[in-house]
Protein backbone atom coordinates (compact mmCIF):
# COMPACT_ATOMS: atom_id res chain seq x y z
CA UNK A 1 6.51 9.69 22.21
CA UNK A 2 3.72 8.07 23.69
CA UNK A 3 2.75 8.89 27.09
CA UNK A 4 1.81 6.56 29.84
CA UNK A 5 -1.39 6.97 32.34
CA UNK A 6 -0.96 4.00 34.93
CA UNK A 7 -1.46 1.28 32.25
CA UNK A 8 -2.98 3.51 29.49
CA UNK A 9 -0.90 4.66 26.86
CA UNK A 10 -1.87 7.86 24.89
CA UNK A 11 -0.20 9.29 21.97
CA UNK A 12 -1.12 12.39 19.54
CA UNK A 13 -0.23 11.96 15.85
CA UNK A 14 -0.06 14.96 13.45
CA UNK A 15 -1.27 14.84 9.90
CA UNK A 16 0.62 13.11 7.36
CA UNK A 17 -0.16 13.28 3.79
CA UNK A 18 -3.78 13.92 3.55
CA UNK A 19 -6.37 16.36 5.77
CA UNK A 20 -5.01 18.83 7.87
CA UNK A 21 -8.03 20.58 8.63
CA UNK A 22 -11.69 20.09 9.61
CA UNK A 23 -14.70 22.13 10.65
CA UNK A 24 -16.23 22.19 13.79
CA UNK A 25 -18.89 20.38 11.95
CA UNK A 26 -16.84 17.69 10.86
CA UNK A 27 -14.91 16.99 14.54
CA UNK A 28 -18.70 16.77 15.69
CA UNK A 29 -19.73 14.09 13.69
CA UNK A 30 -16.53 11.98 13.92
CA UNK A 31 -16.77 12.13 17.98
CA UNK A 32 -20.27 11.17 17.77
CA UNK A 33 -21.69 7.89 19.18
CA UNK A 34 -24.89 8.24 18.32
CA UNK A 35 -27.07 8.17 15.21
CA UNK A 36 -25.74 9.48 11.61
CA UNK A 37 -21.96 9.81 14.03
CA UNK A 38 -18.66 8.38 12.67
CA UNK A 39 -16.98 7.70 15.33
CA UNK A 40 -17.01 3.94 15.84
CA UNK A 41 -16.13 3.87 11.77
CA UNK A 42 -13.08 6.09 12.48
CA UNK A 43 -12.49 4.03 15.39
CA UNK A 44 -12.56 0.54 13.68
CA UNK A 45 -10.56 2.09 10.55
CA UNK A 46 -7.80 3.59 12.34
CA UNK A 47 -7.30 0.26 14.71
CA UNK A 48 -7.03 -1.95 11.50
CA UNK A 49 -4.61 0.81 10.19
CA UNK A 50 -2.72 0.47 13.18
CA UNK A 51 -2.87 -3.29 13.61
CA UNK A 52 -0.15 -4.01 11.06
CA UNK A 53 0.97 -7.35 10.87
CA UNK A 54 -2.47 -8.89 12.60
CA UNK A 55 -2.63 -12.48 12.33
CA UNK A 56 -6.21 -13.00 12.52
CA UNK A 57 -9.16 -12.89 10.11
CA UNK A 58 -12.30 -12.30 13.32
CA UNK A 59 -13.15 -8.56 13.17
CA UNK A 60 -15.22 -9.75 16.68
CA UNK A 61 -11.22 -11.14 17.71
CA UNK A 62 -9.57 -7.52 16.74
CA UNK A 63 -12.13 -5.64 18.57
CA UNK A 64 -12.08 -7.21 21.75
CA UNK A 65 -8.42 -7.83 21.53
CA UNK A 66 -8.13 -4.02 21.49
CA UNK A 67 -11.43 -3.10 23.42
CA UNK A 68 -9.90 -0.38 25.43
CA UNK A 69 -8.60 1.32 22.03
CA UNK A 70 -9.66 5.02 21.50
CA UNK A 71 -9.13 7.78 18.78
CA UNK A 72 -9.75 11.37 19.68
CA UNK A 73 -9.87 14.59 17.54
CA UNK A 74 -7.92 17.19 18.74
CA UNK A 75 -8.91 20.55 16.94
CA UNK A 76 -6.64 23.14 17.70
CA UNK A 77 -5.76 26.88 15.42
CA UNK A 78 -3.08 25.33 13.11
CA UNK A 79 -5.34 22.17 12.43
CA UNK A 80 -6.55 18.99 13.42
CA UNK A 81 -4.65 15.96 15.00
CA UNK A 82 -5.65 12.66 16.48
CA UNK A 83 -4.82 11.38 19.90
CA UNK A 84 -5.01 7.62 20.21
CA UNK A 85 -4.97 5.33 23.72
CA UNK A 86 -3.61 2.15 23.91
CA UNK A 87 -2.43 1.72 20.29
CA UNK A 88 -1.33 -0.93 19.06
CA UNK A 89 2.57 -1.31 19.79
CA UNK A 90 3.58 -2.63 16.52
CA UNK A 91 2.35 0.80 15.46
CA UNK A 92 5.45 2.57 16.22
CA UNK A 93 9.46 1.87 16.40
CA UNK A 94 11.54 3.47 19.51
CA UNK A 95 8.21 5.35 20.77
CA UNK A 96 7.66 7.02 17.12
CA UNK A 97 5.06 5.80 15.15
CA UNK A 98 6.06 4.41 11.76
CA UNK A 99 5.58 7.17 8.83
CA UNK A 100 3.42 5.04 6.48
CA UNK A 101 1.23 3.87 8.94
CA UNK A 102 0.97 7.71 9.93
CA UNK A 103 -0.06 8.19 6.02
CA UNK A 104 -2.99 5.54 6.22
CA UNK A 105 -4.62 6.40 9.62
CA UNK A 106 -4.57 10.32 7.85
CA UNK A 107 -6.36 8.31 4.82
CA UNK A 108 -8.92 6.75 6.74
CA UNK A 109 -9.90 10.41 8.37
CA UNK A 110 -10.42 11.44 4.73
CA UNK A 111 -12.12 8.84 3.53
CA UNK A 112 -14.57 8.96 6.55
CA UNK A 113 -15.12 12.43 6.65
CA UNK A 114 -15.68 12.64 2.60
CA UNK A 115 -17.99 9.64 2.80
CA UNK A 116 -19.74 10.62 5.54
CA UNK A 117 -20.55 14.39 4.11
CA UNK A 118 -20.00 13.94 -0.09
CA UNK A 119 -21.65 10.68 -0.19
CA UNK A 120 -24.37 9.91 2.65
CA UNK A 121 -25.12 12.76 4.19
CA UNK A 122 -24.54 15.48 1.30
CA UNK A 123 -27.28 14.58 -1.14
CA UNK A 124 -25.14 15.19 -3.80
CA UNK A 125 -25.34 11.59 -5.56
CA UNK A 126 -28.45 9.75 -5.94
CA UNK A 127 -27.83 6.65 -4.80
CA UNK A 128 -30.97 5.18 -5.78
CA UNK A 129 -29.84 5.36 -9.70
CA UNK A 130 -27.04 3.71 -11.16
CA UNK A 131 -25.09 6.42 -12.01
CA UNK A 132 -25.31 8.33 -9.40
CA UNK A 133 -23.11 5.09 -7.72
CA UNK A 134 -20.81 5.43 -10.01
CA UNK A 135 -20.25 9.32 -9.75
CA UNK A 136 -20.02 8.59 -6.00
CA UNK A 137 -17.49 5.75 -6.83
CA UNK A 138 -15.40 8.18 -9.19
CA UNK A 139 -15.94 10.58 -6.36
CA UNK A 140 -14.17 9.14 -3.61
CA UNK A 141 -11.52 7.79 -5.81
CA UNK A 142 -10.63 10.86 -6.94
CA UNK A 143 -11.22 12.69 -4.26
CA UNK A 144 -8.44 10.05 -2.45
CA UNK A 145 -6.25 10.86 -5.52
CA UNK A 146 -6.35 7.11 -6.80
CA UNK A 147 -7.13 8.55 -10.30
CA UNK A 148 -4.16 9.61 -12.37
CA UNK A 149 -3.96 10.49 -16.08
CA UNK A 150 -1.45 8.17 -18.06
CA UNK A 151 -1.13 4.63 -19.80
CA UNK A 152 -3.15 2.06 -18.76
CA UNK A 153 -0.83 0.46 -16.28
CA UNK A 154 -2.90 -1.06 -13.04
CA UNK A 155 -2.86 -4.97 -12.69
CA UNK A 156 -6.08 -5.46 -9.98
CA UNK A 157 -4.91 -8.37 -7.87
CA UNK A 158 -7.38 -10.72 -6.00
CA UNK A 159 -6.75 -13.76 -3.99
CA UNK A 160 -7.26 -15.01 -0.30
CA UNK A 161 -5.45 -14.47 2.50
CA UNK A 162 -5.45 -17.96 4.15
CA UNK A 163 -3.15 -19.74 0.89
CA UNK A 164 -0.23 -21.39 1.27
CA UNK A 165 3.72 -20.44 1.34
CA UNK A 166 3.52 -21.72 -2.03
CA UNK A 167 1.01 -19.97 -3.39
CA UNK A 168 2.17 -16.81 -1.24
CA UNK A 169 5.68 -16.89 -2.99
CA UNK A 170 4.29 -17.78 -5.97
CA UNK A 171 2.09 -14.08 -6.06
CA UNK A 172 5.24 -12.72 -5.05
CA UNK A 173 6.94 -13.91 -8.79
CA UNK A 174 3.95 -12.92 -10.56
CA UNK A 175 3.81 -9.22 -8.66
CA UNK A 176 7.60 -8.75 -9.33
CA UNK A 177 7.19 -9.88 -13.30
CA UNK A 178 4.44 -7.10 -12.83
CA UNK A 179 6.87 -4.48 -11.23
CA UNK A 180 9.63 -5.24 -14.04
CA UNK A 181 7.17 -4.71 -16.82
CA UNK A 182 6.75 -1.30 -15.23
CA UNK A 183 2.64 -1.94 -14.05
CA UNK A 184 1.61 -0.87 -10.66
CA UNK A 185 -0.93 -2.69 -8.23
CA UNK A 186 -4.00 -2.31 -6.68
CA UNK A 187 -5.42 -5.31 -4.36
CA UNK A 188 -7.54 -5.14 -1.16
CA UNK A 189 -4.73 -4.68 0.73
CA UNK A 190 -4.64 -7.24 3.47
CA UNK A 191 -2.43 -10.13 3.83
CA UNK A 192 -1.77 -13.30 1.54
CA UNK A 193 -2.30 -13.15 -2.06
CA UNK A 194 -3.06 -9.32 -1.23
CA UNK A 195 0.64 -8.42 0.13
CA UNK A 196 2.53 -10.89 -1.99
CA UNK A 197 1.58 -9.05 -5.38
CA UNK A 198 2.99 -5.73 -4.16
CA UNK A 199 5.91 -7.14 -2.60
CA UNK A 200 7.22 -8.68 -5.67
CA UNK A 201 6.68 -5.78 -7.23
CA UNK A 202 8.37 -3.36 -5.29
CA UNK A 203 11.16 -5.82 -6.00
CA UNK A 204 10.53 -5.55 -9.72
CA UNK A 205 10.60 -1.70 -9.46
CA UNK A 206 13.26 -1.33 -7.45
CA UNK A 207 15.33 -3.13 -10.24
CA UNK A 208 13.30 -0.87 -12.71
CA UNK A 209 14.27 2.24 -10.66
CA UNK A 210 10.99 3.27 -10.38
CA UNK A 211 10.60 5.36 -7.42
CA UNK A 212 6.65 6.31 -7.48
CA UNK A 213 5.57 2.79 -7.46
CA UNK A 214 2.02 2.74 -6.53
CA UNK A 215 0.58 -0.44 -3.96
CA UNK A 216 -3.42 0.79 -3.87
CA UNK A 217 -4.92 -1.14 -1.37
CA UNK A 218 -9.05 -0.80 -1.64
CA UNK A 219 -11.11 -1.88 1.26
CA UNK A 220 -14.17 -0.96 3.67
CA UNK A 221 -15.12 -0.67 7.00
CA UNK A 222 -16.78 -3.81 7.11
CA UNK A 223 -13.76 -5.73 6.29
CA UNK A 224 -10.85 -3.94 7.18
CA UNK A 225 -10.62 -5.00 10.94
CA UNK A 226 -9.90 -8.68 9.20
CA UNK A 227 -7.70 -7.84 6.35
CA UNK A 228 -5.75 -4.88 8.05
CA UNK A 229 -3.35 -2.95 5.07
CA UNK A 230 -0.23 -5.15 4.52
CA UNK A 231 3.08 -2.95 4.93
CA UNK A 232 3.41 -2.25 1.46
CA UNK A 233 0.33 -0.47 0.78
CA UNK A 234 1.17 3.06 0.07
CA UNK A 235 -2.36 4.65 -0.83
CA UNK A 236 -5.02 3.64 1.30
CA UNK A 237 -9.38 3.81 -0.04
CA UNK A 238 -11.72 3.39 1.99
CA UNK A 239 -15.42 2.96 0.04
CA UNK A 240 -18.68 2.88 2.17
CA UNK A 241 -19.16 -0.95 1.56
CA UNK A 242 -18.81 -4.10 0.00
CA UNK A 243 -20.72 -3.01 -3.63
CA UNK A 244 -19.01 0.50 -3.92
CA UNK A 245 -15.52 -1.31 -3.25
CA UNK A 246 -15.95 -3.71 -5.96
CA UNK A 247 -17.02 -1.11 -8.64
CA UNK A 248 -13.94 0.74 -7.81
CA UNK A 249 -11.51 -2.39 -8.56
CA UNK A 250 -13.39 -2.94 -12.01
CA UNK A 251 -13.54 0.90 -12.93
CA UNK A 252 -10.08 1.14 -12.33
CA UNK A 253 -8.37 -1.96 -13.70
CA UNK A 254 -6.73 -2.07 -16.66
CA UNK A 255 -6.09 -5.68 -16.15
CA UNK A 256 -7.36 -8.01 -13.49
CA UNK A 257 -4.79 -11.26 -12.08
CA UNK A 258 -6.86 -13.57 -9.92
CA UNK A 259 -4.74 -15.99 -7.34
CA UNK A 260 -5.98 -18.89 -5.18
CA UNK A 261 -8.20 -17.91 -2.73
CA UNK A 262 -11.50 -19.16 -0.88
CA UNK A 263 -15.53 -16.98 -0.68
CA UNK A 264 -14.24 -13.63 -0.96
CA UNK A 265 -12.31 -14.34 -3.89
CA UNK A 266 -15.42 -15.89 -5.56
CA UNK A 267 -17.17 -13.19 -4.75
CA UNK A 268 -15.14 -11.16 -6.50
CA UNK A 269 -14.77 -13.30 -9.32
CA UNK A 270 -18.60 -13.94 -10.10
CA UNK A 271 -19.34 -10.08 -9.68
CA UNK A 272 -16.74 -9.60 -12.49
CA UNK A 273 -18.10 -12.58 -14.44
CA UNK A 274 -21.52 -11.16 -13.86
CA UNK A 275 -20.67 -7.49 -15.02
CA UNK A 276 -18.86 -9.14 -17.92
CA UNK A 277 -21.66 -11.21 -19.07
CA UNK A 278 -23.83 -8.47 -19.49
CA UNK A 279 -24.38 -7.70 -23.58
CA UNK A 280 -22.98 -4.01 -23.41
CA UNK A 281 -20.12 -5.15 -22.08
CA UNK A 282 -19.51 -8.21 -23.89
CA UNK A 283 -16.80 -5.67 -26.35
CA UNK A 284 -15.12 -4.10 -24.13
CA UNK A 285 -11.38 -5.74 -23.63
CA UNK A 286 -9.97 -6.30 -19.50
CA UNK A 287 -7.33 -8.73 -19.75
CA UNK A 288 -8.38 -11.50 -16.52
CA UNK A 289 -5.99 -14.20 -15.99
CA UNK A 290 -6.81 -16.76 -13.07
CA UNK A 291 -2.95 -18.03 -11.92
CA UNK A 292 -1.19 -20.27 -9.25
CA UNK A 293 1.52 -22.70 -8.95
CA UNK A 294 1.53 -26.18 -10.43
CA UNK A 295 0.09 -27.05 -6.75
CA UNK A 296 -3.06 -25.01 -7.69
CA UNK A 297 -4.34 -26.49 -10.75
CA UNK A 298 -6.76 -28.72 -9.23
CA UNK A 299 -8.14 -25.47 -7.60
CA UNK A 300 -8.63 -23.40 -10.78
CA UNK A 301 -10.06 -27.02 -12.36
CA UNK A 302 -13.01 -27.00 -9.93
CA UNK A 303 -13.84 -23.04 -10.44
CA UNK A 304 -13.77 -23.13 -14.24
CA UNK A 305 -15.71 -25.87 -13.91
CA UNK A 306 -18.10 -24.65 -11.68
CA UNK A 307 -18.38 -21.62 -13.80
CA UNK A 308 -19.08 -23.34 -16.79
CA UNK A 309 -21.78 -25.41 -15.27
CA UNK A 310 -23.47 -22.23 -13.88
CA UNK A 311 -22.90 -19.76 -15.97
CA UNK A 312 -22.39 -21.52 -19.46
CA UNK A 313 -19.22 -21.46 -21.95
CA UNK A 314 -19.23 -17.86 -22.33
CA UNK A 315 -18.26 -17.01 -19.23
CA UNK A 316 -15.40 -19.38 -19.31
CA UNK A 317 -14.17 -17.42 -22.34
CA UNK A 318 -14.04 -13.90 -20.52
CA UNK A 319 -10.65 -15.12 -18.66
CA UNK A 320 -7.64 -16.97 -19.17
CA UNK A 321 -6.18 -19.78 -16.52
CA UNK A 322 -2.29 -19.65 -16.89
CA UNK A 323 -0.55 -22.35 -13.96
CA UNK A 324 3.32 -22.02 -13.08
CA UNK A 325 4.39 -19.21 -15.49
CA UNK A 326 4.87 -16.01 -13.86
CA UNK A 327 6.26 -14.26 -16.69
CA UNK A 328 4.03 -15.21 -19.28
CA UNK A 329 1.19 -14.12 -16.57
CA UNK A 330 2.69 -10.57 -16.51
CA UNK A 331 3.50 -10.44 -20.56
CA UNK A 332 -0.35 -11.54 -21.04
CA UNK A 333 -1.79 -8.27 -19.03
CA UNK A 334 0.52 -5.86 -20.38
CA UNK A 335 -0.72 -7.06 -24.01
CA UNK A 336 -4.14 -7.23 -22.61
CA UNK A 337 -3.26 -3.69 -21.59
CA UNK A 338 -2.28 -2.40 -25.23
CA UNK A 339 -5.65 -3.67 -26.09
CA UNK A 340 -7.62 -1.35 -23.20
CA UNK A 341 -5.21 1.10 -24.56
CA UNK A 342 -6.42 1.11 -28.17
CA UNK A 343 -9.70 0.51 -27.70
CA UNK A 344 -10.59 3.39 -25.15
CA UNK A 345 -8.05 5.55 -27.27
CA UNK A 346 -10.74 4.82 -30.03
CA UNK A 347 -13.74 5.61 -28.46
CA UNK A 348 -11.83 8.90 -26.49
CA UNK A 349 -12.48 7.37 -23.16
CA UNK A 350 -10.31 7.99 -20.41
CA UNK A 351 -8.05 5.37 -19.41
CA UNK A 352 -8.19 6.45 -15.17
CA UNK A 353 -11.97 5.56 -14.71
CA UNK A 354 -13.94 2.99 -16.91
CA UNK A 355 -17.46 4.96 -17.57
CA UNK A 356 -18.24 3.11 -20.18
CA UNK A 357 -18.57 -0.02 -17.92
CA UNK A 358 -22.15 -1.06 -17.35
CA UNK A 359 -23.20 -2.22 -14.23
CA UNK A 360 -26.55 -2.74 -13.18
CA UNK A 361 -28.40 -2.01 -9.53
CA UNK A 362 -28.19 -5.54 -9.04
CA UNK A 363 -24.74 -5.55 -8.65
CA UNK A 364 -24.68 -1.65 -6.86
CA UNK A 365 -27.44 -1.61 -4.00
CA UNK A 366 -25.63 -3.30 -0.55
CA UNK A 367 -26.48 -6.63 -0.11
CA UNK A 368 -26.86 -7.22 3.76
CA UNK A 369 -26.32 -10.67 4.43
CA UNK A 370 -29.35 -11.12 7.08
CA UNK A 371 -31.03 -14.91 7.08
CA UNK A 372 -33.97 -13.64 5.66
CA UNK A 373 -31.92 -12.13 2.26
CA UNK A 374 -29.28 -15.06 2.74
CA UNK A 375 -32.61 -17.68 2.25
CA UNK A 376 -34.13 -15.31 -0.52
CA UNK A 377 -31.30 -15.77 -2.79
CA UNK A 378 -32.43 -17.29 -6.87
CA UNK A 379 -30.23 -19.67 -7.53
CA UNK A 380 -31.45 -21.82 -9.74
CA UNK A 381 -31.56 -21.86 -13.96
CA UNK A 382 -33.85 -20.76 -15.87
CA UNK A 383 -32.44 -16.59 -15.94
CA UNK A 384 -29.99 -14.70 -17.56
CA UNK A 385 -26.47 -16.27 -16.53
CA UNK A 386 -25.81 -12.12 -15.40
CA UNK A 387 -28.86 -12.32 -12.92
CA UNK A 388 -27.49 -15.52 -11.61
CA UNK A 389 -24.02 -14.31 -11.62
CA UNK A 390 -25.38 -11.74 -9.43
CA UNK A 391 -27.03 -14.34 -6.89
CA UNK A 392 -24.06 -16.30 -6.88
CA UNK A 393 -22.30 -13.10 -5.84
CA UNK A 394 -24.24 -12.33 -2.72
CA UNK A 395 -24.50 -16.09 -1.43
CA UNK A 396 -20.69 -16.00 -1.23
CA UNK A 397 -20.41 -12.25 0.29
CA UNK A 398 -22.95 -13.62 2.89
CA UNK A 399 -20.40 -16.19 3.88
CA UNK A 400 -17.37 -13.91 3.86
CA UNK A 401 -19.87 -12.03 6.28
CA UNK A 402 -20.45 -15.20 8.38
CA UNK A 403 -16.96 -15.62 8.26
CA UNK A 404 -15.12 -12.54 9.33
CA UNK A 405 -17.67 -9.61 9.78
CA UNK A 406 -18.82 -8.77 13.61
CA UNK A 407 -22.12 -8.71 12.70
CA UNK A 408 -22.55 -11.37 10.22
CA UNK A 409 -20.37 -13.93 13.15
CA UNK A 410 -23.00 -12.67 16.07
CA UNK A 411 -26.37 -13.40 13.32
CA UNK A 412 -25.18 -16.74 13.40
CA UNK A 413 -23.98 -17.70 16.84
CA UNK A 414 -27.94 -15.83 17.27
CA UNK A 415 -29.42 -18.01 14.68
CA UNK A 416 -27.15 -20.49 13.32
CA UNK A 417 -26.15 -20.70 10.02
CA UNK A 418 -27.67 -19.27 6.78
CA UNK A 419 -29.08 -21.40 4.81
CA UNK A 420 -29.66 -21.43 0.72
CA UNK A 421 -31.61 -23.28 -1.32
CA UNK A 422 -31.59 -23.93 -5.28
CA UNK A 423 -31.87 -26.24 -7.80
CA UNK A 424 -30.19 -29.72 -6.76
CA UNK A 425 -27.26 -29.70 -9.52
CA UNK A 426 -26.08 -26.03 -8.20
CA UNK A 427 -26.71 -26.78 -4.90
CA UNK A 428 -24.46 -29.90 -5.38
CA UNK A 429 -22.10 -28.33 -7.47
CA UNK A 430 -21.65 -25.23 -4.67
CA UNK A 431 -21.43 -27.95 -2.16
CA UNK A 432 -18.15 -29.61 -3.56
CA UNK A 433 -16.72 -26.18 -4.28
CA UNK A 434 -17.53 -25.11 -0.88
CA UNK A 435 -16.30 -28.41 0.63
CA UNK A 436 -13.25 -28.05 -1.34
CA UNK A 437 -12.31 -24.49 -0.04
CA UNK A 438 -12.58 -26.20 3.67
CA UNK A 439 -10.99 -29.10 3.08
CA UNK A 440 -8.10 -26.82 1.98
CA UNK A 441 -8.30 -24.47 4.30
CA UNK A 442 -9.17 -21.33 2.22
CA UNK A 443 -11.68 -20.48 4.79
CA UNK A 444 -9.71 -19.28 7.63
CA UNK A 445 -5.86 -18.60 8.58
CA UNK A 446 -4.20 -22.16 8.69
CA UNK A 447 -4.05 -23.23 12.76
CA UNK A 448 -7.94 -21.74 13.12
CA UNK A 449 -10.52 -24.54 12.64
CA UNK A 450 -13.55 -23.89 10.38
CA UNK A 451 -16.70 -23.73 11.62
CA UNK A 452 -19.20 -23.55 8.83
CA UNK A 453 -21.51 -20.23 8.51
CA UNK A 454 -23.86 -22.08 5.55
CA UNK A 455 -26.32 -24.80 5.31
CA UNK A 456 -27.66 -26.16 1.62
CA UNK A 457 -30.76 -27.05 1.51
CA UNK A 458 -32.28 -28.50 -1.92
């Protein structure tokens, strides 16, 4: 029960599922401020955890909305708990915090404190190499127990979280098809075309009687704060940033569903499309199906063509676009599914992790969306359709940072907006993509008014 201070609230939570104990070392680290400490991390993390049912996309708004929020390890002989003031109240029913969001705020101590001695600090993965990000990828998945032997049965959803009912029930029909054809889901957990997928197929498994239904939600700290884990999410990963996250959706998916959705979900899509392109990967089967209502075609009409005018006709081929037909969505992956199935079977690769997936550095190193590296971006013809794939990719996380991230919204209320240059039929062609996400309000949670974070220049 939490306990009340004059107007402070302070409650201590025991484990729950993951990490009951840490070393002096560890508790150290996590309640340091200053350089090479965790805390602020852990304390970012755990708010978004605890934040459930946040209706805004400003990680800026969710900090100062909760500015007097504070996590505190508590080491003690039978283990380690956290004490937290001034929680967020939707954190806890009759003075008891809720179970599952008990589970994730555990989750996001692991994560931090593997990350933060496995992966950054331990010098066990060489993170200047390419495979030494992956082995730090397969790392913390597995170390967050997101890698099970079995079928290929994991449907990777992406989508936006500012879409409408429509498109939001819509997700919901395709996740529950999903559920009844016995496939679980991974998405980056926050609201939107993120929650819908796993609700509808909770539904769907429910009816299946599946019991050990698994809702993976994939995220970092970065973003979290804006996209805080939808209710459904039952297995929480936390990946050191933006670069590690996406390698973990595309070495995990057997089969990737793309819904409506505005930057972020471009990003997402051109990094696959980019990875894809690549020539040793141009044999290796992942089912990708781009899907929305009837009220969405126009939408998918403008990225394929986009694509194609980019990135050529072979791109286009590396995905399907099915509109209104949830069923025939779902009975598409899990075909696309037999075929990952076969194929790794044939080569004895393991169906949990996709190794044989190349990805080059390009698409690995952190992209840091400064004005400097924002203006510095290739985008125009004349390279490999990968390479520009890979620009494409960055422009658009650079405006999901502008967007939601604290300190890509304070570089431009310091400098104003980034600005990117190109050739003139790109720069056009991004402009009426870009114009069309405002115009339908893909950029930010209907009711908030857009405020651009870009400038093309030609």
């Amino acid at each position: 029960m939490p306990a009340r201070n004059g107007n402070e609230t302070l409650v201590e939570v025991m484990p729950e599922g993951s990490l009951e104990l840490l070393s002096q070392h560890e508790v150290n680290r996590l309640r340091s401020t200053g350089e090479g400490g965790q805390h602020e991390v852990l304390r970012r993390c755990a708010l978004a955890v605890l934040n459930v049912g946040g209706q805004t996309d400003d990680t800026r708004e969710v900090l100062e909305k909760y500015r007097d929020f504070e996590v505190f390890i508590v080491q003690q002989d039978r283990g380690v708990k956290l004490a937290l003031r001034n929680a967020p109240p939707e954190a806890f029913v009759d003075g008891k915090m809720i179970r599952g969001i008990r589970e994730l705020l555990f989750a996001v101590l692991r994560d931090v404190v593997f990350i933060n001695n496995e992966v950054a600090g331990g010098g066990q993965f060489d993170l200047g190499r390419s495979d030494g990000i992956t082995n730090a990828v397969f790392h913390i998945l597995r170390n967050s127990g997101t890698l099970r032997a079995g079928e290929p049965d994991l449907v990777v959803c992406w989508g936006g979280h500012a879409i409408s009912r429509e498109e939001y029930d819509y997700s919901k029909k395709v996740g529950y098809e999903i559920g009844l054809r016995e496939m679980n889901v991974c998405t980056g957990c926050g609201g939107g075309a993120m929650k819908g997928p796993m609700k509808g197929a909770a539904v769907g498994h429910a009816k299946q009687r599946i019991g050990d239904g698994r809702y993976i939600g994939v995220t970092e700290p970065g973003i979290i704060a804006a996209e805080s884990p939808n209710p459904i999410v039952n297995q929480l990963v936390i990946m050191p940033d933006m670069e590690k996250r996406l390698e973990a959706f595309v070495r995990i998916a057997h089969a990737i569903v793309i819904f409506p959705g505005g930057v972020g979900t471009a990003e997402e899509f051109l990094f696959l499309l980019g990875i894809l392109l690549h020539e040793r990967n141009r044999e290796l089967p992942l089912p990708v199906v781009l899907t929305g209502p009837a009220s969405s075609e126009a939408y998918f009409s403008q990225i394929h063509e986009f694509i194609g005018a980019t990135l050529g006709r072979e791109a286009q081929q590396r995905y399907r676009i099915c509109i209104g037909n949830p069923a025939n969505v779902a009975a598409t992956l899990r075909e696309g599914m037999r075929q990952v199935r076969d194929f790794r079977h044939s080569k004895n690769d393991a169906y949990y992790f996709n190794w044989r997936l190349h990805l080059d550095m390009d698409f690995q190193q952190p992209f840091h969306a400064t004005h400097e590296n924002m203006a510095g971006l290739v985008l125009h013809r004349g390279q490999e359709p990968a390479r520009l794939a890979a620009s494409l990719r960055k422009a658009f996380s650079g405006m999901v940072a502008g967007n939601v991230k604290d300190e890509g919204i304070r570089a431009i209320e310091s400098r104003g907006p980034f600005e990117l240059s190109g050739d003139r039929d790109i720069m056009s062609r991004l402009d009426r993509l870009l114009g069309a996400f405002v115009a339908q309000n893909r950029m930010k949670l209907p009711g908030r008014a857009y405020q651009p974070c870009y400038r093309l220049v030609v």
